[in-house]
C-alpha atoms as a PDB file:
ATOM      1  CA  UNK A   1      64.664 171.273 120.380  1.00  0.00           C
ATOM      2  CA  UNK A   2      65.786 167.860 120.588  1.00  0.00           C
ATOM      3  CA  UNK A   3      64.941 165.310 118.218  1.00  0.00           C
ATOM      4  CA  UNK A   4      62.749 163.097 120.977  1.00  0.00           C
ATOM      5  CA  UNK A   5      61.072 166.349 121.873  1.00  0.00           C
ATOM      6  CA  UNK A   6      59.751 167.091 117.980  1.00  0.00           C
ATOM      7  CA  UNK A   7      58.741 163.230 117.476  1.00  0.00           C
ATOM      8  CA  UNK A   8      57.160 163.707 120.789  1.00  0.00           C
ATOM      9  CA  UNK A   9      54.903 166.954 119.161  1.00  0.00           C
ATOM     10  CA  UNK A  10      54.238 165.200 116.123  1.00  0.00           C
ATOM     11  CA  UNK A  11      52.728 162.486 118.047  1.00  0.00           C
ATOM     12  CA  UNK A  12      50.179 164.789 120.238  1.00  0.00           C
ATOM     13  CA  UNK A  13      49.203 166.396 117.292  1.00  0.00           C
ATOM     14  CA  UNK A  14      48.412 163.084 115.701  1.00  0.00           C
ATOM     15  CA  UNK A  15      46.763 161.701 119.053  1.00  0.00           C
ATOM     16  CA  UNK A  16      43.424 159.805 118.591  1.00  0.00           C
ATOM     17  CA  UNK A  17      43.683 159.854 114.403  1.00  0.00           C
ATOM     18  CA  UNK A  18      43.416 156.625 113.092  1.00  0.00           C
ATOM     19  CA  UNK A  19      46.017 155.452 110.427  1.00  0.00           C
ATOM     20  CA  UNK A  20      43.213 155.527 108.112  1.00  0.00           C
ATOM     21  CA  UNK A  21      42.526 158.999 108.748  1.00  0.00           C
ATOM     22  CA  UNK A  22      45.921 159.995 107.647  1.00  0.00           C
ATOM     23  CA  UNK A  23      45.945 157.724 104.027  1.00  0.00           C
ATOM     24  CA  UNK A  24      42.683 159.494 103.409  1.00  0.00           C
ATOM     25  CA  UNK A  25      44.544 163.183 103.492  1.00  0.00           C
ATOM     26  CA  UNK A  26      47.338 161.587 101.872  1.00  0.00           C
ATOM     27  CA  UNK A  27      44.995 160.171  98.705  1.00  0.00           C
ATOM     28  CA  UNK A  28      43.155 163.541  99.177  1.00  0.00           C
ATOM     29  CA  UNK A  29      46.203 165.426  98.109  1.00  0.00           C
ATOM     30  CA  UNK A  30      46.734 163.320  95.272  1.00  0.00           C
ATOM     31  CA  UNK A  31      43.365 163.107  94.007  1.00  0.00           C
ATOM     32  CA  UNK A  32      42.343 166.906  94.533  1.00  0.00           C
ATOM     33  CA  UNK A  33      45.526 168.700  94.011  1.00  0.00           C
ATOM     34  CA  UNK A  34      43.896 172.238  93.114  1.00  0.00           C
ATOM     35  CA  UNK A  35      42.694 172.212  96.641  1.00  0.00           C
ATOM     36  CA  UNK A  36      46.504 172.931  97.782  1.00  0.00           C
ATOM     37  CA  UNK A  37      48.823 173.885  94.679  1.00  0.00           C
ATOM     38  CA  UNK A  38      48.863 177.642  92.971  1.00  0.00           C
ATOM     39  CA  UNK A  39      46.138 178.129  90.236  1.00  0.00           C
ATOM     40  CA  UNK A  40      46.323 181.106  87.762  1.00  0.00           C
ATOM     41  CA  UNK A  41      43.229 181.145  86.272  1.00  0.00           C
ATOM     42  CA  UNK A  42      43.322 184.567  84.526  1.00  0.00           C
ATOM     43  CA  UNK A  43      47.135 184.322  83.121  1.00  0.00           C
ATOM     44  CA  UNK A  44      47.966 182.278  80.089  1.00  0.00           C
ATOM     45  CA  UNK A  45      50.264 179.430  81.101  1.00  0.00           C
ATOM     46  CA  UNK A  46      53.389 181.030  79.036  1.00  0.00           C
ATOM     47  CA  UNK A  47      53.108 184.441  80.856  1.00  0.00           C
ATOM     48  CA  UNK A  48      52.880 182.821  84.246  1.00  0.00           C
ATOM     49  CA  UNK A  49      56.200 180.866  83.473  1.00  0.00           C
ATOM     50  CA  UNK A  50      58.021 184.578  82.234  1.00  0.00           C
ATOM     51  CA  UNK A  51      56.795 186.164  85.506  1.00  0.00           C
ATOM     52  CA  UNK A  52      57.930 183.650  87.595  1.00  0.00           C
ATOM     53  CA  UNK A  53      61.137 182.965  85.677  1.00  0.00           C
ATOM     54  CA  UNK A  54      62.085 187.077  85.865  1.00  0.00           C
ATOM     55  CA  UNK A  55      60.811 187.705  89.551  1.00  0.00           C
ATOM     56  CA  UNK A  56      63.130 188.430  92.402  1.00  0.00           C
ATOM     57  CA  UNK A  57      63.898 185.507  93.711  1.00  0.00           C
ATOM     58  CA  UNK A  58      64.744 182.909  90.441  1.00  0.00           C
ATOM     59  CA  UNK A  59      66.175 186.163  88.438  1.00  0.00           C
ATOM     60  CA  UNK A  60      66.739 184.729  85.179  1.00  0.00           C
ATOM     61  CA  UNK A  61      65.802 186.680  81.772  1.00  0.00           C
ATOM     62  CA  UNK A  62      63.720 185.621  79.248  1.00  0.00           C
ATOM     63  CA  UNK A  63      64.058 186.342  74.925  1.00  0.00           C
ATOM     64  CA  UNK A  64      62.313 185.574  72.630  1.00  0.00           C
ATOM     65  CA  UNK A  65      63.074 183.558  69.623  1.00  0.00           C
ATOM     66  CA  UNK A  66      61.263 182.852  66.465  1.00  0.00           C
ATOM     67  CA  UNK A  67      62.868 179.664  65.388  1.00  0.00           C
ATOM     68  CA  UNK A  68      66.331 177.714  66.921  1.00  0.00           C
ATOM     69  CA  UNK A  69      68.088 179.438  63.503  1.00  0.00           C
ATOM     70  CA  UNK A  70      68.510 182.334  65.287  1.00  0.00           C
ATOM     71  CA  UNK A  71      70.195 180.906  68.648  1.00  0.00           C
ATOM     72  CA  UNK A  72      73.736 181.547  67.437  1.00  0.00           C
ATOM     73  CA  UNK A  73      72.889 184.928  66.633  1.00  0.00           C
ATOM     74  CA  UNK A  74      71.192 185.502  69.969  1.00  0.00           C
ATOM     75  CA  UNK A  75      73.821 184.385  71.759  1.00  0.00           C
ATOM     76  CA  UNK A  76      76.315 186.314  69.588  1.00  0.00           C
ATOM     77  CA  UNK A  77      74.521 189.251  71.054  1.00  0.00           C
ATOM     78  CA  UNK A  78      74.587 188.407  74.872  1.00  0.00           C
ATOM     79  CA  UNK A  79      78.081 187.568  74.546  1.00  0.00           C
ATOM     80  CA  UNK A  80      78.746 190.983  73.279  1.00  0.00           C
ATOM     81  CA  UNK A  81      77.420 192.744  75.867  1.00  0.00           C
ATOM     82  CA  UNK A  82      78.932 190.840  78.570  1.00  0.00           C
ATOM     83  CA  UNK A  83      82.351 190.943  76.497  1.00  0.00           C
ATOM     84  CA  UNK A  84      82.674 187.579  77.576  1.00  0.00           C
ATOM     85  CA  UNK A  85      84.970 185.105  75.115  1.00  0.00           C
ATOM     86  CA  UNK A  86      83.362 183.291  71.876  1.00  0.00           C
ATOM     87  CA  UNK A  87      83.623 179.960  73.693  1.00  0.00           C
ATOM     88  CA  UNK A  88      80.792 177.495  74.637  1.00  0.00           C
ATOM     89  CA  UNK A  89      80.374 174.673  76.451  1.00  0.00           C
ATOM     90  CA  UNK A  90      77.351 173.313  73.920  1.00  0.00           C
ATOM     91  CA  UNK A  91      75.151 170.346  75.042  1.00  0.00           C
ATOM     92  CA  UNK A  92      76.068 167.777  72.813  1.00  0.00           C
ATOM     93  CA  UNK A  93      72.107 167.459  71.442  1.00  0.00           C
ATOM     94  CA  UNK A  94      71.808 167.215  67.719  1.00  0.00           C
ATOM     95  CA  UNK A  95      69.179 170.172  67.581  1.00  0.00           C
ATOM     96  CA  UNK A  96      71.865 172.617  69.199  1.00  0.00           C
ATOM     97  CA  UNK A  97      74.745 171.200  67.319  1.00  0.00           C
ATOM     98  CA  UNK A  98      72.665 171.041  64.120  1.00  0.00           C
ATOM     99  CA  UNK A  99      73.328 175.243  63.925  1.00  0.00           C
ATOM    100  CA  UNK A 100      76.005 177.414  62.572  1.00  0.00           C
ATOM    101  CA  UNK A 101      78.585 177.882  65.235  1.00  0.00           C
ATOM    102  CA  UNK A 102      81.107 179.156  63.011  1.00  0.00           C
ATOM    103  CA  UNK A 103      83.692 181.486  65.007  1.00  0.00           C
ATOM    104  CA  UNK A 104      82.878 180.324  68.234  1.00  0.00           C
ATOM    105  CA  UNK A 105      85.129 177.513  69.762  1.00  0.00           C
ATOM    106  CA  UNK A 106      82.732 174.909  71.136  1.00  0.00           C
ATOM    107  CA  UNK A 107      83.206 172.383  73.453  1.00  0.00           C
ATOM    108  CA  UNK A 108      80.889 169.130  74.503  1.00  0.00           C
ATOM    109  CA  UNK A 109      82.075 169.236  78.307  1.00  0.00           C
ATOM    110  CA  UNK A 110      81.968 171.977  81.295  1.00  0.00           C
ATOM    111  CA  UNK A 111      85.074 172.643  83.000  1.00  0.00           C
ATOM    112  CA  UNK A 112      85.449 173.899  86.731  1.00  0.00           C
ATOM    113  CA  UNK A 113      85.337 177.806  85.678  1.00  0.00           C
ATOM    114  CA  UNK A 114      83.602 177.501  83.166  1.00  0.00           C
ATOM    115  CA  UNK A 115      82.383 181.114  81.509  1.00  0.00           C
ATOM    116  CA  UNK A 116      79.384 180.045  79.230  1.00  0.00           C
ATOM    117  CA  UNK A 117      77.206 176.942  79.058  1.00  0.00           C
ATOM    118  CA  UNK A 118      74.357 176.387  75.855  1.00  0.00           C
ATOM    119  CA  UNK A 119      71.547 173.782  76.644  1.00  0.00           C
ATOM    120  CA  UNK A 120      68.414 172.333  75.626  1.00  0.00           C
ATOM    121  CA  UNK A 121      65.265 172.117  78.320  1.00  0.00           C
ATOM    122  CA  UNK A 122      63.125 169.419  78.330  1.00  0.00           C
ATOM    123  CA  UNK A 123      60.099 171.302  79.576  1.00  0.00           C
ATOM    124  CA  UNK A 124      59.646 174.341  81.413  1.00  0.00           C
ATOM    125  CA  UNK A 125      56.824 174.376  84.432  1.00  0.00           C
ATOM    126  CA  UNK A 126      55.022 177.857  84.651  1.00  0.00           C
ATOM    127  CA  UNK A 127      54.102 177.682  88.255  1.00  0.00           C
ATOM    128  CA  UNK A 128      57.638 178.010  89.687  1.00  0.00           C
ATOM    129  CA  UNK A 129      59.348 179.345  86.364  1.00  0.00           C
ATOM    130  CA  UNK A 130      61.743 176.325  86.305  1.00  0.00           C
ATOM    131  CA  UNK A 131      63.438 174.579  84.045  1.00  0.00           C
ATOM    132  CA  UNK A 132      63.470 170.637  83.488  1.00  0.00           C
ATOM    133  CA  UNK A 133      66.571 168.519  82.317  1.00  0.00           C
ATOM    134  CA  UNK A 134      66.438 165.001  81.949  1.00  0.00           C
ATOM    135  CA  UNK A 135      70.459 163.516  82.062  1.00  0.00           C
ATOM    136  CA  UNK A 136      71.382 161.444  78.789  1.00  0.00           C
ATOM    137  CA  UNK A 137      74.419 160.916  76.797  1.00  0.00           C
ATOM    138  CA  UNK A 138      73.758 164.162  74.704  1.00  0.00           C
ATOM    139  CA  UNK A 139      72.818 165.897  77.831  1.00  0.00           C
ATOM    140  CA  UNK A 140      75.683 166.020  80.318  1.00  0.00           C
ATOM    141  CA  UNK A 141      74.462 167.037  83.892  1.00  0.00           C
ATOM    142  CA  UNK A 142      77.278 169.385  84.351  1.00  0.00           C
ATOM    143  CA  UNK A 143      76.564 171.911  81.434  1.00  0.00           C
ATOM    144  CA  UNK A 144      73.457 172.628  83.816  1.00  0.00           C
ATOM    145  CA  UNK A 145      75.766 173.571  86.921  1.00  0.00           C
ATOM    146  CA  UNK A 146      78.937 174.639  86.319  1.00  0.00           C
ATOM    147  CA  UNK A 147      79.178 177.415  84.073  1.00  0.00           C
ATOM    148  CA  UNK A 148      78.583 181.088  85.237  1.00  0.00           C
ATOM    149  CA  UNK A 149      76.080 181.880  82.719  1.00  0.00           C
ATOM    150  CA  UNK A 150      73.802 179.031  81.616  1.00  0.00           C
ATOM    151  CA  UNK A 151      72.149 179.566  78.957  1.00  0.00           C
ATOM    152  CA  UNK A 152      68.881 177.571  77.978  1.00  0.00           C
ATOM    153  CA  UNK A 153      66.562 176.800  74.888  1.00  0.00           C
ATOM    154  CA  UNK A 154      62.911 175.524  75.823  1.00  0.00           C
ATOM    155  CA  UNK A 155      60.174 174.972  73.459  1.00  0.00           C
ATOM    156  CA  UNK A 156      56.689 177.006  74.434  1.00  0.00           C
ATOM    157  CA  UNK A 157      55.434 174.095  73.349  1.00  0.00           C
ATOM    158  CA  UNK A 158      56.320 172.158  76.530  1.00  0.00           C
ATOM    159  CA  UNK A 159      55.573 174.407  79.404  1.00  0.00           C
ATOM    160  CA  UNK A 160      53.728 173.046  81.302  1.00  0.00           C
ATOM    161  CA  UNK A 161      51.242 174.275  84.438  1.00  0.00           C
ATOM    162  CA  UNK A 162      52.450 172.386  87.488  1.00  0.00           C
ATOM    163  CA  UNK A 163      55.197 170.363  88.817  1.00  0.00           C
ATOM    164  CA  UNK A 164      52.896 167.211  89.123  1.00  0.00           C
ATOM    165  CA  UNK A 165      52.687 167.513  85.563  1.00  0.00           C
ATOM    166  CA  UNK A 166      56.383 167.390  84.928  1.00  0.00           C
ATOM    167  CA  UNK A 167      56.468 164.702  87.472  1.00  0.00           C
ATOM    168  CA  UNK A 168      53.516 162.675  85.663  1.00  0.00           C
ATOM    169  CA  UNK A 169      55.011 163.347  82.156  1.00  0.00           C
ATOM    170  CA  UNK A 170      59.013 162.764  82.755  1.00  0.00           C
ATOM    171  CA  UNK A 171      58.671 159.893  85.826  1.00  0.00           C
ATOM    172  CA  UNK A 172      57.742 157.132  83.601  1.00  0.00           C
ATOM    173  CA  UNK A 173      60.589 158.045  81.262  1.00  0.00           C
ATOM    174  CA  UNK A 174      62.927 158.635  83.557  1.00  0.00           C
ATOM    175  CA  UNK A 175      62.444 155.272  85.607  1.00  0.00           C
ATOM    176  CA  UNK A 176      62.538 153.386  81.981  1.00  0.00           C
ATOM    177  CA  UNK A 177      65.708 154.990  80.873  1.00  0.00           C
ATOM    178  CA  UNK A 178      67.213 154.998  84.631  1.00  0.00           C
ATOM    179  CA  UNK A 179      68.127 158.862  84.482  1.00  0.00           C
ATOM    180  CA  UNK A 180      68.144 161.652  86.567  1.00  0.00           C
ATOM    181  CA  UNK A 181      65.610 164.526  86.028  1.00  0.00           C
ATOM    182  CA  UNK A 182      66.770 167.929  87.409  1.00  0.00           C
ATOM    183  CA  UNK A 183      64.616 170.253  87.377  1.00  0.00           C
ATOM    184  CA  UNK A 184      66.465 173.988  87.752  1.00  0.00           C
ATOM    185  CA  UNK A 185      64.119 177.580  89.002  1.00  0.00           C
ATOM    186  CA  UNK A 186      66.686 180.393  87.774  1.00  0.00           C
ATOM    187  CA  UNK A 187      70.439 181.221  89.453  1.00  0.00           C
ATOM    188  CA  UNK A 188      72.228 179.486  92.443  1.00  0.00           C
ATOM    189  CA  UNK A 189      71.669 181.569  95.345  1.00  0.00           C
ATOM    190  CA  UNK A 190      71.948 181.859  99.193  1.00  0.00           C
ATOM    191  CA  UNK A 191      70.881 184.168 102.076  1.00  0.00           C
ATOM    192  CA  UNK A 192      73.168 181.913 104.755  1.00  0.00           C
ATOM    193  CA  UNK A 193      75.048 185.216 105.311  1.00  0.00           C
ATOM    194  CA  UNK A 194      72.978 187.961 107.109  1.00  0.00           C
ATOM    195  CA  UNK A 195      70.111 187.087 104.956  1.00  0.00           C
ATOM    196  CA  UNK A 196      71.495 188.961 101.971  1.00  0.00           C
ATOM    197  CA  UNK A 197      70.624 187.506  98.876  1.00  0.00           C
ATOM    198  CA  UNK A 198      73.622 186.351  96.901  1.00  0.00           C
ATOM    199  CA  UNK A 199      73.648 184.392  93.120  1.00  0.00           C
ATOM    200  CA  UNK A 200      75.614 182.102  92.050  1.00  0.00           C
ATOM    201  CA  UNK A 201      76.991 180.931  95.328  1.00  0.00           C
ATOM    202  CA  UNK A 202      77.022 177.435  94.339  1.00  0.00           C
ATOM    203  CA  UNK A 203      76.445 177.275  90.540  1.00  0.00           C
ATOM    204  CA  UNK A 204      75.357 180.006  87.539  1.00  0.00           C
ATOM    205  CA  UNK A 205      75.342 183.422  88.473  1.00  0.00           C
ATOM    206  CA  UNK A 206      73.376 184.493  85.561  1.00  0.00           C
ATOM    207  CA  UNK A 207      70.538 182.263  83.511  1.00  0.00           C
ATOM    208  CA  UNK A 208      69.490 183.530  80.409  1.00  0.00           C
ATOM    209  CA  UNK A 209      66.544 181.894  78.817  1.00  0.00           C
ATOM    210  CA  UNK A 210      65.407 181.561  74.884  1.00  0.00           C
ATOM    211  CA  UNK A 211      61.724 180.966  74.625  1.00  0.00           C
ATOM    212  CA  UNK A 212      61.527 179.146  71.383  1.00  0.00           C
ATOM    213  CA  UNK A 213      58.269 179.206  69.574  1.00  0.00           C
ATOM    214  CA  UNK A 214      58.526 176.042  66.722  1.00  0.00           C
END
C-alpha cells in the first residue's frame, strides 16, 4: 500500500471528528491510563517483574541476593558454570567497584566481543520485566550492549509498576542532566528469519539478573 493510499485511510476514518475530539482521547489517555495499560491486581509488583523478566519472549534469569556483598561471589558462580574467563567489563559505579574483585581482571570499558559485562539498574518496571539505565560518566552506554552476557544489579526497592512511572520518575532527571535513558526488556533477539526466534542477534545473548534486596 502506498503511502498516499494509508494517509488517505487515516483520513476516512477520522472524517467528521473535530480536532477537539481527538485532544480529548489524547488527554483521556493521559489522565485515565488504567483504562488502556496492563493492571495486576492480584500479583505483588516484584513477582510480576520475575514473571515477565523469565517468560519466553525477554528470557533473562533472575537470583536472588541478600545484600551487594555477595555479587562477586554470585558471579563467581555463573562464571563457573559457563566456564567463561574471570574477566569483567564492570560499570565504573562506586557501589559495584566498592566490592572485592580480587582474581578477576576488571575493566571500566566494553570491547567489540566482549564475553561478560557487570552493571547497575536504575529501576526495574514490573509490567514489561525491563530494565532502566540512565547514561552518566560511571555508567557507560556500551556495558549495556555489547557484551554476550550482561549481567545486572537492581534494587527491589525501585521496581516500579508501569512504564509511565519510569517515564514520570527518570524524565525530569534525564532532561536536567541531558542523558539518555535506555530502558532494556531481557536479550537481543529477532524472528526476521522464518519467524524463528533467535537471541542475541544484535546485542547480549544471555541476561542474568541479581535482585538485590537492601
Amino acid at each position: 500500500m502506498s503511502r498516499d493510499a494509508i494517509l488517505a485511510k487515516i483520513d476516512r476514518a477520522n472524517a467528521g471528528r473535530a480536532g477537539t475530539d481527538v485532544k480529548a482521547d489524547a488527554d483521556a489517555l493521559i489522565t485515565e491510563p488504567d483504562r488502556f495499560r496492563a493492571t495486576f491486581p492480584d500479583t505483588p509488583v516484584y513477582d510480576r517483574f520475575v514473571a515477565k523478566a523469565t517468560s519466553e519472549t525477554v528470557t533473562a534469569t533472575v537470583e536472588d541476593l541478600t545484600s551487594l556483598a555477595d555479587l562477586p561471589k554470585a558471579v563467581t558462580a555463573y562464571m563457573q558454570a559457563k566456564d567463561l574467563p574471570r574477566r569483567i567489563a564492570l560499570q565504573p559505579r562506586e557501589a559495584l567497584t566498592a566490592l572485592d574483585w580480587s582474581g578477576f581482571e576488571t575493566v571500566a570499558k566494553a570491547e567489540m566481543n566482549e564475553m561478560l559485562a557487570v552493571t547497575y539498574a536504575d529501576a526495574g518496571i514490573a509490567e514489561t520485566g525491563s530494565l532502566v539505565f540512565q547514561t552518566a560518566p560511571d555508567a557507560p552506554v556500551l556495558l549495556n550492549f555489547l557484551p554476550l552476557h550482561h549481567l545486572v544489579v537492581v534494587r527491589r526497592s525501585t521496581i516500579l509498576p508501569h512504564m509511565e512511572d519510569a517515564f514520570d520518575h527518570f524524565g525530569t532527571i534525564a532532561a536536567d542532566q541531558r542523558r539518555s535513558l535506555n530502558i532494556i526488556t531481557g536479550t537481543s533477539g529477532t524472528a526476521d528469519i522464518e519467524a524463528k526466534n533467535v537471541r542475541g542477534a544484535h546485542g547480549p545473548r544471555f541476561m542474568h539478573i541479581y535482585s538485590v534486596a537492601e
